[in-house]
C-alpha atoms as a PDB file:
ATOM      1  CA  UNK A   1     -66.499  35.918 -66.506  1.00  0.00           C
ATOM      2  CA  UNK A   2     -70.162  34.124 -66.206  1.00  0.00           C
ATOM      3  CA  UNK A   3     -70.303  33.085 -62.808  1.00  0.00           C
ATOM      4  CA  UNK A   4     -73.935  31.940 -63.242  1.00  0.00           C
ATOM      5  CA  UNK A   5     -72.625  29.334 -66.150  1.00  0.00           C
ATOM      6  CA  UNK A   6     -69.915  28.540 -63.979  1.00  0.00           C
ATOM      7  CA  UNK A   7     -72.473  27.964 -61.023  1.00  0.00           C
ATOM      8  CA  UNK A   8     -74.858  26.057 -63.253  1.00  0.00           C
ATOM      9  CA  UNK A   9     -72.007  23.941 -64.676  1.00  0.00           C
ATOM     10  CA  UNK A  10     -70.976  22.745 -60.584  1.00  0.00           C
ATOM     11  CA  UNK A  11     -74.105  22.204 -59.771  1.00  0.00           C
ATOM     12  CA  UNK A  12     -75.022  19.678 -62.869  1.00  0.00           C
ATOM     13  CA  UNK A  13     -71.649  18.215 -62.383  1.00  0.00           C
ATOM     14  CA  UNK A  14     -71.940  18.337 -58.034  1.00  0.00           C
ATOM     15  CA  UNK A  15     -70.711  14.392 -58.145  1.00  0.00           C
ATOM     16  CA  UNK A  16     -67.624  15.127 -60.264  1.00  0.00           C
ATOM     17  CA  UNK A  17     -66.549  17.983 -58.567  1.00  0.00           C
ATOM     18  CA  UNK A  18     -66.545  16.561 -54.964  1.00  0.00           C
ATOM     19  CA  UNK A  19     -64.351  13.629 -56.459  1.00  0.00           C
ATOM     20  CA  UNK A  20     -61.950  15.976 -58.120  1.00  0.00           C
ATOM     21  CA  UNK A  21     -62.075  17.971 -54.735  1.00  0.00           C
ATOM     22  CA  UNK A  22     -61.317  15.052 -52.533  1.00  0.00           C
ATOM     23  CA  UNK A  23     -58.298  13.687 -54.920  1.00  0.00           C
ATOM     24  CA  UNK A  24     -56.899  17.060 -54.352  1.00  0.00           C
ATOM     25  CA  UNK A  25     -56.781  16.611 -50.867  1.00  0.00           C
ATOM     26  CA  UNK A  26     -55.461  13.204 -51.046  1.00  0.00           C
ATOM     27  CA  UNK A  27     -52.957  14.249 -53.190  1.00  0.00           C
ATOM     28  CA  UNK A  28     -51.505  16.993 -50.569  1.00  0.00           C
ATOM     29  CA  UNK A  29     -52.365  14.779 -47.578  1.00  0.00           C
ATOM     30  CA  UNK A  30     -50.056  12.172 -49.509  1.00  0.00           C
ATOM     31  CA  UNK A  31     -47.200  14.879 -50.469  1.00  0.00           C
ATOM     32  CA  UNK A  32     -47.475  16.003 -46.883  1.00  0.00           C
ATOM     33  CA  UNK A  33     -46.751  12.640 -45.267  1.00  0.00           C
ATOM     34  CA  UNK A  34     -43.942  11.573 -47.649  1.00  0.00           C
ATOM     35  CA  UNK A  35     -42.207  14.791 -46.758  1.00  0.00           C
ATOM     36  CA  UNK A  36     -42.667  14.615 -43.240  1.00  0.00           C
ATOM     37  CA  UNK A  37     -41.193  10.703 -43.991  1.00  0.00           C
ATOM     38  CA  UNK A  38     -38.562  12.244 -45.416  1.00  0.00           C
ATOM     39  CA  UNK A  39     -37.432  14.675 -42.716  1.00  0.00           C
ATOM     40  CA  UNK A  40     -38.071  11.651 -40.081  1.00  0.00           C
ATOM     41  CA  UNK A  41     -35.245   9.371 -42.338  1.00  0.00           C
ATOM     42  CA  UNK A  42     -32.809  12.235 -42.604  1.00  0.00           C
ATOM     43  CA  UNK A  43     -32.724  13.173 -38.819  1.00  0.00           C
ATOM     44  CA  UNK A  44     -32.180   9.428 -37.676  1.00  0.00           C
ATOM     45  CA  UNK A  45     -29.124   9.307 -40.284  1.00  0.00           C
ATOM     46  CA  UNK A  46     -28.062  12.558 -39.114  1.00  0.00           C
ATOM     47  CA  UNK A  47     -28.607  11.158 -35.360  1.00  0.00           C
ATOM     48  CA  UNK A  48     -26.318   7.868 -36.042  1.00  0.00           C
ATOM     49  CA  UNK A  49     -23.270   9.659 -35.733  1.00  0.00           C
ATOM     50  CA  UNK A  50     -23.683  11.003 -32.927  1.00  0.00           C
ATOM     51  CA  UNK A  51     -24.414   7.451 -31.316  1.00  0.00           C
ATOM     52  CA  UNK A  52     -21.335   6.149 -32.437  1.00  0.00           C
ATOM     53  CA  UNK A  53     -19.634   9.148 -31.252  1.00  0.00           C
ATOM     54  CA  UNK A  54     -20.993   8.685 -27.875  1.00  0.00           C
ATOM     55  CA  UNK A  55     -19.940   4.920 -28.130  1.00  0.00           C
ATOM     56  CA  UNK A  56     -16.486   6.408 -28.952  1.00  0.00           C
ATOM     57  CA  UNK A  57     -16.398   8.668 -26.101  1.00  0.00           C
ATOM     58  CA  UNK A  58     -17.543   5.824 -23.308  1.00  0.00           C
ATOM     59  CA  UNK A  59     -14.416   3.568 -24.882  1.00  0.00           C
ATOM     60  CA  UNK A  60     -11.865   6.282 -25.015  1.00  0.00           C
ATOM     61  CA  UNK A  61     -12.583   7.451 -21.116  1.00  0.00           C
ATOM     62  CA  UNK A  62     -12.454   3.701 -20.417  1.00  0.00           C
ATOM     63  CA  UNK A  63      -9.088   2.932 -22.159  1.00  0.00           C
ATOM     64  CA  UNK A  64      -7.472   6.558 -20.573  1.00  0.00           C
ATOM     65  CA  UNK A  65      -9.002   5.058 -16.976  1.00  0.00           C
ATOM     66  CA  UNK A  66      -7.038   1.873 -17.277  1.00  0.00           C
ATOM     67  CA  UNK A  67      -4.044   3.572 -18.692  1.00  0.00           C
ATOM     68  CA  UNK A  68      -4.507   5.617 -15.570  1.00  0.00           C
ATOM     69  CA  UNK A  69      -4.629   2.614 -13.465  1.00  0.00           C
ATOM     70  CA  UNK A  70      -1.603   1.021 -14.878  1.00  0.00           C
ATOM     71  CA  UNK A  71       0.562   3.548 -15.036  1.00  0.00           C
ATOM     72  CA  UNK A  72       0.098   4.266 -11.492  1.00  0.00           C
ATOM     73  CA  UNK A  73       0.161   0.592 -10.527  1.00  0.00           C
ATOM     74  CA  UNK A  74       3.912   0.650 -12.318  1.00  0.00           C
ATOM     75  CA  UNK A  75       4.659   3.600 -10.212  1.00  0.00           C
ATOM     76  CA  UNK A  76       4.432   1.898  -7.260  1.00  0.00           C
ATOM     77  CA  UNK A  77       6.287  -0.750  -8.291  1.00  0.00           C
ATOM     78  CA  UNK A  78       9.321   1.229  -9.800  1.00  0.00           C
ATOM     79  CA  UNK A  79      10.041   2.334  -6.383  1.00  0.00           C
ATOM     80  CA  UNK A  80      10.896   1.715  -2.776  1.00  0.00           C
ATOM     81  CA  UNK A  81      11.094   3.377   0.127  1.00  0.00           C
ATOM     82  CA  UNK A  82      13.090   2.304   3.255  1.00  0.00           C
ATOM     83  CA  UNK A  83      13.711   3.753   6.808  1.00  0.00           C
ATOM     84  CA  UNK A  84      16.961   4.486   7.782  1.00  0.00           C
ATOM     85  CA  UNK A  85      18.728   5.576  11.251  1.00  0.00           C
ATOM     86  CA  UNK A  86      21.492   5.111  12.984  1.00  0.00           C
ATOM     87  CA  UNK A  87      25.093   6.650  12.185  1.00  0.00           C
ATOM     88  CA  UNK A  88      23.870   8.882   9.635  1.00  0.00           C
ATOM     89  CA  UNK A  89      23.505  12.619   9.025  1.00  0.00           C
ATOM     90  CA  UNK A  90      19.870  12.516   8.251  1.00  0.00           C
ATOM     91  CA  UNK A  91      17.823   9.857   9.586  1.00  0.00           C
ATOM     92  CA  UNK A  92      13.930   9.328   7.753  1.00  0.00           C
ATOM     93  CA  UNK A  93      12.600   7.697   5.782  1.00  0.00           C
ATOM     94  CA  UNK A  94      13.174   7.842   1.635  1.00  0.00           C
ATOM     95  CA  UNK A  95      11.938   6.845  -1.587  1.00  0.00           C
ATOM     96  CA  UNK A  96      14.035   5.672  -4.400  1.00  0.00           C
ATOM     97  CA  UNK A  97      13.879   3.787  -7.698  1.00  0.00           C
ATOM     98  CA  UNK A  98      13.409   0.251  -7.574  1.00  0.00           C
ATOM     99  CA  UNK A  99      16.739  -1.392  -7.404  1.00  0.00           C
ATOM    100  CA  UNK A 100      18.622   1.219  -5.826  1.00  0.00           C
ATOM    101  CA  UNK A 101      21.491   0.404  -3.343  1.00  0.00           C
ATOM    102  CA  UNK A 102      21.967   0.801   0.581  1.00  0.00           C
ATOM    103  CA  UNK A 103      25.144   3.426  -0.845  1.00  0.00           C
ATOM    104  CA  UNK A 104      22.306   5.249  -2.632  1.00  0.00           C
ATOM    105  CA  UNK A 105      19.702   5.765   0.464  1.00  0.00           C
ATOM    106  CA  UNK A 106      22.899   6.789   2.516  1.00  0.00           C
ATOM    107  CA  UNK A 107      23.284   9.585   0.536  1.00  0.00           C
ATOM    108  CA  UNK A 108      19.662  10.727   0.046  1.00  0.00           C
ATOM    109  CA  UNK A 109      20.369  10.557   4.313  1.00  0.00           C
ATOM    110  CA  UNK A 110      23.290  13.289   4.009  1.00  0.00           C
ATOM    111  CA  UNK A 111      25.970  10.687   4.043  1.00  0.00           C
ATOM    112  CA  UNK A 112      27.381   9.098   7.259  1.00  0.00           C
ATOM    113  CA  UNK A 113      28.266  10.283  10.494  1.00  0.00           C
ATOM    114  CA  UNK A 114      31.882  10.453  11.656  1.00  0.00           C
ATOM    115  CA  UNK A 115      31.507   7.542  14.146  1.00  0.00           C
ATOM    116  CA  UNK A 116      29.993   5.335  11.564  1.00  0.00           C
ATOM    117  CA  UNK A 117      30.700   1.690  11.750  1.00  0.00           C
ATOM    118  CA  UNK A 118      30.833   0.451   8.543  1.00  0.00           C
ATOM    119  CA  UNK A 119      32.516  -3.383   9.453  1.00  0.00           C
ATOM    120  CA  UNK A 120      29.247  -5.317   8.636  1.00  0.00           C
ATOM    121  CA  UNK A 121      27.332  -2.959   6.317  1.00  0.00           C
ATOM    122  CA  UNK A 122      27.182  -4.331   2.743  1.00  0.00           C
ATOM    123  CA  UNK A 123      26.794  -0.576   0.504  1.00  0.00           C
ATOM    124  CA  UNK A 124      26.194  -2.555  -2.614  1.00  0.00           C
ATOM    125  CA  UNK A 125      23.032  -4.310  -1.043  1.00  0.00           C
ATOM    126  CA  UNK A 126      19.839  -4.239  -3.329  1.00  0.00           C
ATOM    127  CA  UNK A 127      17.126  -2.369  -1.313  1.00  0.00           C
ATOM    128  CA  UNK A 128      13.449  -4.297  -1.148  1.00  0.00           C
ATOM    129  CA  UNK A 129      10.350  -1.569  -0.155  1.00  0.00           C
ATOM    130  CA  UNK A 130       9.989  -1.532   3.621  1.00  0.00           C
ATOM    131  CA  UNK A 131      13.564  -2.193   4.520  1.00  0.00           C
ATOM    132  CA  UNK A 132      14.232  -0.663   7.658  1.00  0.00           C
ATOM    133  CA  UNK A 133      18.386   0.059   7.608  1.00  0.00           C
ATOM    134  CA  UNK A 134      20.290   0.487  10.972  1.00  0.00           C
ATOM    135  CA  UNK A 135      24.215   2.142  10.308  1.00  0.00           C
ATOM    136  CA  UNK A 136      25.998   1.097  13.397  1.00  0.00           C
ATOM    137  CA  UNK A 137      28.192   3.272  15.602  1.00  0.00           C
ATOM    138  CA  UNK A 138      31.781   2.753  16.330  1.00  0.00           C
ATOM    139  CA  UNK A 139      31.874   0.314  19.250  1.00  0.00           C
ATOM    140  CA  UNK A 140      28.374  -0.638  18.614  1.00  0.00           C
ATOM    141  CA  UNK A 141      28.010  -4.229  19.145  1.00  0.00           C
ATOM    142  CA  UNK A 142      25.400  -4.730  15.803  1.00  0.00           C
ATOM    143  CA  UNK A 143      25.274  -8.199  13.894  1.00  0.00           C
ATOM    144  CA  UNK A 144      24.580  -7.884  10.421  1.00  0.00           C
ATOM    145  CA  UNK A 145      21.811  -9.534  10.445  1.00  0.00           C
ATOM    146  CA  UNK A 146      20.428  -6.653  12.769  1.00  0.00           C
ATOM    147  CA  UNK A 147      21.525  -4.590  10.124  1.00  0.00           C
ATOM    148  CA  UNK A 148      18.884  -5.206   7.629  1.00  0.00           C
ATOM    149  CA  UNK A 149      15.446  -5.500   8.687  1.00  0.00           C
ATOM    150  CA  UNK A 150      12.719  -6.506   5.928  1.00  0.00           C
ATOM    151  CA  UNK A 151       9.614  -7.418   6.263  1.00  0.00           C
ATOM    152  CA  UNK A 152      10.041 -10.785   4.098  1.00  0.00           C
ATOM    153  CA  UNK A 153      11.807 -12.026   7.027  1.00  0.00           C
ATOM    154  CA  UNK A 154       9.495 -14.756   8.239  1.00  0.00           C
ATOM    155  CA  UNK A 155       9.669 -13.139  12.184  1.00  0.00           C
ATOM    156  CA  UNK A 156      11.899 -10.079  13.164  1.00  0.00           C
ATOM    157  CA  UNK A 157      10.810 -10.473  16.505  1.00  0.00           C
ATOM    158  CA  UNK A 158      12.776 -14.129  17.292  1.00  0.00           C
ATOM    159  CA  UNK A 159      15.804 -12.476  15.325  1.00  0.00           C
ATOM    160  CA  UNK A 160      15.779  -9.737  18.167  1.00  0.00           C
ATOM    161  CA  UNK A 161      15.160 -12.011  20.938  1.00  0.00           C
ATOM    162  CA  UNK A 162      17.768 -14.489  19.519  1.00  0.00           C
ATOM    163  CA  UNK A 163      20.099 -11.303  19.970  1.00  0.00           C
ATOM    164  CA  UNK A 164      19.072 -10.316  23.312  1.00  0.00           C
ATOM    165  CA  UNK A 165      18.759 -13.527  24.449  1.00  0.00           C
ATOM    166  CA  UNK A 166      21.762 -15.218  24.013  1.00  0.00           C
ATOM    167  CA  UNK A 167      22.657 -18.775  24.633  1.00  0.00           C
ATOM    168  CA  UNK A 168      25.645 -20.031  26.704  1.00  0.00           C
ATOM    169  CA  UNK A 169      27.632 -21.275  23.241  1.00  0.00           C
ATOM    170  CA  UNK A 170      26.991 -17.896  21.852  1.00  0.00           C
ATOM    171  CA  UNK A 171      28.362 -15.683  24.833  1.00  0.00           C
ATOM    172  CA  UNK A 172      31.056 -18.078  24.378  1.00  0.00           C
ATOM    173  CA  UNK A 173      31.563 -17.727  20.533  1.00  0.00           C
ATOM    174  CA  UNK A 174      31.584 -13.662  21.044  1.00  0.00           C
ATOM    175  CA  UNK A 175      34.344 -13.440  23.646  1.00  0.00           C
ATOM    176  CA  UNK A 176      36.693 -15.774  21.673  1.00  0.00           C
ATOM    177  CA  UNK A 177      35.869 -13.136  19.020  1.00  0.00           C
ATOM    178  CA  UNK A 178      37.602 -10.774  21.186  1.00  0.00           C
ATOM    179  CA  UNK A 179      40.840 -10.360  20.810  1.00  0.00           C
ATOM    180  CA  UNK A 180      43.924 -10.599  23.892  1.00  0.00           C
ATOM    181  CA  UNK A 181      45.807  -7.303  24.205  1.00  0.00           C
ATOM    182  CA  UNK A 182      48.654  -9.531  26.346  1.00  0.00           C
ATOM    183  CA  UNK A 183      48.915 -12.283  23.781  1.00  0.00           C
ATOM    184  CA  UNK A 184      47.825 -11.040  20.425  1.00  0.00           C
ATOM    185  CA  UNK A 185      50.637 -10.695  17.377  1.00  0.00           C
ATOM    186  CA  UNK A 186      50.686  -7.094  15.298  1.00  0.00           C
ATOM    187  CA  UNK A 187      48.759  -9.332  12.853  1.00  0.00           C
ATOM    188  CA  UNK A 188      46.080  -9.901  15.191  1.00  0.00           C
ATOM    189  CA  UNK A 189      45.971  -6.377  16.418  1.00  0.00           C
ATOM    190  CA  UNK A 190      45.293  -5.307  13.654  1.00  0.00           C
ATOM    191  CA  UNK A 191      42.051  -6.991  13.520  1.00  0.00           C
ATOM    192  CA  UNK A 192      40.684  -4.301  15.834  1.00  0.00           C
ATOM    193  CA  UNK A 193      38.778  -1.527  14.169  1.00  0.00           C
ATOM    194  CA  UNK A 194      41.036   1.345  14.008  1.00  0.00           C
ATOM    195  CA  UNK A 195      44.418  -0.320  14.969  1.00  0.00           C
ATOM    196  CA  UNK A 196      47.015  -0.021  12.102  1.00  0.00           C
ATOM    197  CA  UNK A 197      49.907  -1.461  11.343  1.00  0.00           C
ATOM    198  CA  UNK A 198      52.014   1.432  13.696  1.00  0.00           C
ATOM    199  CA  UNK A 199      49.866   1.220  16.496  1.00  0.00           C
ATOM    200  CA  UNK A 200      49.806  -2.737  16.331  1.00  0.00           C
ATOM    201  CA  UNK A 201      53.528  -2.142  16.687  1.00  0.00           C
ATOM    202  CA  UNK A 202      53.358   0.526  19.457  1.00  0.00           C
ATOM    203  CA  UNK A 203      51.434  -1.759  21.242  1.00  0.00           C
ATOM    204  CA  UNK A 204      53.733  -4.987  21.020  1.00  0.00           C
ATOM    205  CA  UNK A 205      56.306  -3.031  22.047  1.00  0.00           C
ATOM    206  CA  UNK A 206      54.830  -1.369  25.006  1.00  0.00           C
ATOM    207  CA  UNK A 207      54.040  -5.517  26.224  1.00  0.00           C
ATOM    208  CA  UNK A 208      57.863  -6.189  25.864  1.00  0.00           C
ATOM    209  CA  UNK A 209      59.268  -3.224  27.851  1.00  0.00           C
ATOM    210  CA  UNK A 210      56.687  -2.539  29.983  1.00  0.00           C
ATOM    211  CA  UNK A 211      55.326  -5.837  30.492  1.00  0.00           C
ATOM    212  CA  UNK A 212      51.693  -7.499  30.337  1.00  0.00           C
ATOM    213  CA  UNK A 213      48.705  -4.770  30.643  1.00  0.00           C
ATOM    214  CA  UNK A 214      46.747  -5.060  33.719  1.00  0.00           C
ATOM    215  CA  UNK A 215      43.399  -4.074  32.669  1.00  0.00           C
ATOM    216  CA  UNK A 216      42.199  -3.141  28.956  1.00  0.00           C
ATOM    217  CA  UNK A 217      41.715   0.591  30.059  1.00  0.00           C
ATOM    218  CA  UNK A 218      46.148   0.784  29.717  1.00  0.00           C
ATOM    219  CA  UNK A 219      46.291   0.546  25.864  1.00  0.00           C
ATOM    220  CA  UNK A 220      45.208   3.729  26.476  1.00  0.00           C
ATOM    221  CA  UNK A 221      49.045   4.194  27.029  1.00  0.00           C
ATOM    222  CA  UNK A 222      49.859   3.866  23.531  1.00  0.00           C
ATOM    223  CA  UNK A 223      50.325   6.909  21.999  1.00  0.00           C
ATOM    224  CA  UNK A 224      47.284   7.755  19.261  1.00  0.00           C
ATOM    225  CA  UNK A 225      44.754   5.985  21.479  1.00  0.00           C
ATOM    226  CA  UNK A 226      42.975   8.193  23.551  1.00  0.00           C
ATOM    227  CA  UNK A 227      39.384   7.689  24.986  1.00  0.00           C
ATOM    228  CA  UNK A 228      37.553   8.238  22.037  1.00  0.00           C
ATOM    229  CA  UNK A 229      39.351   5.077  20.544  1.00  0.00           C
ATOM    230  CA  UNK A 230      39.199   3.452  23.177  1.00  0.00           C
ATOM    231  CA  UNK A 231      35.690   3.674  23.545  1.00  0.00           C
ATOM    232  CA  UNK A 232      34.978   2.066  20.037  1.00  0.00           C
ATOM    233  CA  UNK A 233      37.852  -0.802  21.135  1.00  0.00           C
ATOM    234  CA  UNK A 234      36.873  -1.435  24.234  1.00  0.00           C
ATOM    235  CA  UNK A 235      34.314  -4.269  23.781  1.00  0.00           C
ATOM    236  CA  UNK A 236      36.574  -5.824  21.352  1.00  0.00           C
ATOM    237  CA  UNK A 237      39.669  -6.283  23.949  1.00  0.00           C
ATOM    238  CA  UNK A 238      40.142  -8.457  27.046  1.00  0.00           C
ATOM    239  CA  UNK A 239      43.202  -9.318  28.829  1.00  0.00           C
END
């Protein structure tokens, strides 16, 4: 190869040659950019995804929060839970499904006691949350509404002093409630908690042969009534 022709030939064409030598670069300054264009275009597409998966993400932790939130919010109001003493085996308080009966929290208490007084307790009563349940004993003097306690009563407190407190006509009311040992019929007898038919009997015909009792501490001479019975009669009787 000449390089001295090829020398001569630059040099008488100098102008040419930088023009041809500065398109070149151009031209690969231009390629360059479009590709670097290129990439730029590709990785935001490739990026959008990933936006609307985070977009996604935020919705689906806020939908799971609510169903969180709701879920537990229908918890609470599916149940109830009441306090209950008294004549039961297990006194506490219990939580229950929402519209559950008294019968039902009785037995989540182990059932009732032996002395249980059962003459103004309503079993098939519809528990509300916060009841607070009282099971009388035998010879417990308990109204019903003492019974019950909720706290959608408008004041518990008057209801207890109303019941502690009581008037003249309501002393009055209770011991015509009471029933006469010397004048009441077998039918009326048998008004008395634990006083059947037989003893009703026993007990009219102890009046005609022995006469009137003298205090209510004699129907004690019937026979089946001994001083356990007695003791749950004994605020039901006068003479």
């Amino acid at each position: 190869m000449n390089w001295k022709k090829i020398k001569d030939f630059l040099l008488e064409n100098k102008k040419y040659v930088l023009i041809a030598g500065v398109a070149i670069i151009a031209f690969f300054l231009y390629l360059h950019q479009s590709q670097g264009e290129q990439e730029s275009a590709n990785n935001i597409v490739k990026s959008e995804p990933k936006v609307v998966n985070s977009t996604s993400s935020v919705k689906q932790d806020l939908d799971d929060k609510k169903q969180k939130e709701s879920t537990s919010v229908n918890q609470k109001t599916s149940e109830v839970t009441c306090d209950i003493g008294g004549a039961v085996k297990n006194e506490g308080v219990y939580t229950l499904k929402n519209g559950a009966r008294l019968n039902e929290l009785i037995m989540a208490a182990g059932g009732l006691s032996r002395n249980a007084q059962l003459k103004n307790v309503n079993r098939a009563l519809i528990l509300k949350d916060q009841d607070k349940i009282h099971i009388p004993y035998r010879g417990e003097k308990v109204r019903g509404n003492q019974i019950v306690l909720s706290v959608n009563e408008s004041s518990n407190s008057s209801a207890n002093n109303a019941s502690s407190e009581e008037t003249p006509d309501a002393k009055e009311q209770e011991k015509s409630s009471k029933v006469n040992i010397n004048t009441a019929n077998a039918q009326e007898l048998q008004k008395l908690n634990g006083i059947g038919e037989k003893k009703a009997e026993l007990i009219v015909a102890y009046r005609q042969k022995n006469g009137q009792f003298a205090s209510i501490e004699d129907i004690k001479q019937i026979s089946g009534i001994g001083d356990k019975t007695f003791a749950a009669l004994k605020d039901q009787l006068e003479v």
